[in-house]
Each structure stands twice: as structure tokens, then as C-alpha cells.
Protein backbone atom coordinates (compact mmCIF):
# COMPACT_ATOMS: atom_id res chain seq x y z
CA UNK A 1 97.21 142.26 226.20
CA UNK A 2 99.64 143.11 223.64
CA UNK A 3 98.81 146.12 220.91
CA UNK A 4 100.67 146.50 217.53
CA UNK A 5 101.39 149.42 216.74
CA UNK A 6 103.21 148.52 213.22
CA UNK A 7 100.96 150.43 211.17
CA UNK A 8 101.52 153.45 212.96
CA UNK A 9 105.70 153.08 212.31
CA UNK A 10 105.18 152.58 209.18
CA UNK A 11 102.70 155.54 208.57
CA UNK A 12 105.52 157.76 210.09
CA UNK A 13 108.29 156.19 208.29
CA UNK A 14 106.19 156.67 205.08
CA UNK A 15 106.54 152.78 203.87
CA UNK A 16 104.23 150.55 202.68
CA UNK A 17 103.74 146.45 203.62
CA UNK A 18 105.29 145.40 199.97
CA UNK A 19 108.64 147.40 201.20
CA UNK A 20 108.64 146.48 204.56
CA UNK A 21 107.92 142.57 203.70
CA UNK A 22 110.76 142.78 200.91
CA UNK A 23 113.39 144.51 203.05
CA UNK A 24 112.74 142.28 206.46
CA UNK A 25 112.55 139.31 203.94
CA UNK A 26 109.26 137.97 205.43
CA UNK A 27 105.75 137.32 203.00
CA UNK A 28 103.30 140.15 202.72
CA UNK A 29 101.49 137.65 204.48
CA UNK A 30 102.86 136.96 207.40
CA UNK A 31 103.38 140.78 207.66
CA UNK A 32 99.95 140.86 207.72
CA UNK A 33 99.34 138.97 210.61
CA UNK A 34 101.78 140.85 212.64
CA UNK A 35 99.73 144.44 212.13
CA UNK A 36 96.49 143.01 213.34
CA UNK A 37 97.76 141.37 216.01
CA UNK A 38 96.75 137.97 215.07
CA UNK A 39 100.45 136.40 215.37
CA UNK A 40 101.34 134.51 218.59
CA UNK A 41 104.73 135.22 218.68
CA UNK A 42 107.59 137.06 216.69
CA UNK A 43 111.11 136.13 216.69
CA UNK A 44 113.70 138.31 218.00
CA UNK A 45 115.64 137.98 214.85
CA UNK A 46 112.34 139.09 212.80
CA UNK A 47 111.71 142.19 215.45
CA UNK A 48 115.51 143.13 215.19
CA UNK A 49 114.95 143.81 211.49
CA UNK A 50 111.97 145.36 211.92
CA UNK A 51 113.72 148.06 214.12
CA UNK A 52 116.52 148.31 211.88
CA UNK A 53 114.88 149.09 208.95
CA UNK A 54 112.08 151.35 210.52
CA UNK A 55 114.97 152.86 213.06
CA UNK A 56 112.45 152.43 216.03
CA UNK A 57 112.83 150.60 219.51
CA UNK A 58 110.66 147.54 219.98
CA UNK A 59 108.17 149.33 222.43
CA UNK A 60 107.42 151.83 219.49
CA UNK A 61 105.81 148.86 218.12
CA UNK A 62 104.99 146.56 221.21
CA UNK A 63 102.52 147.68 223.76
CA UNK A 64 101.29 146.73 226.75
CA UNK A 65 97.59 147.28 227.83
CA UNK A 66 95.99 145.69 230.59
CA UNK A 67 92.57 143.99 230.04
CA UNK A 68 89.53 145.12 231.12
């Protein structure tokens, strides 16, 4: 299973989901979905900006967890 750890980044990085949304260029929306885990997939492209603008590696955001 696959945690999100987005909220936690963003906590650190001190920047809200309007800011993050506007400077990735995705909708607060969709955003949204990525936190809670809900999304089935990201795109690389969409994951690249995410690490840009939080300067993080994907696996600060992406984890792994096996199920119980």
C-alpha cells in the first residue's frame, strides 16, 4: 500500500494547498485527492513539480507500507 505523505512536506515547507495547487498548476482539487490518497496514479511530470517546488525527493512523499 502506498502512504502520502504530502501534508507532512508541506507542513515543513510551511505552504498551504492554494500555493502549492497555483505553483504546480494543478486544481485545489485534484490536489486534494493526492493528500488523502484517493488518486490512482500521478504523473511523473506532476510529481517532478511537486519536488521542485517543495525541494524534496519523491520517497519524502511516496511510501511504501505493506498490508496487514
Amino acid at each position: 500500500m502506498i502512504i502520502v505523505n504530502l501534508d507532512v512536506m508541506m507542513a515543513k515547507r510551511k505552504m498551504s494547498s492554494n500555493e502549492l495547487a497555483d505553483k504546480i498548476g494543478i486544481t485545489k482539487a485534484n490536489l486534494s485527492i493526492l493528500k488523502t490518497g484517493k488518486g490512482k496514479a500521478i504523473r511523473f511530470s506532476t510529481l517532478n513539480k511537486i519536488c521542485e517546488v517543495l525541494e524534496c525527493n519523491p520517497g519524502d512523499i511516496l511510501e511504501y507500507r505493506k498490508e496487514k
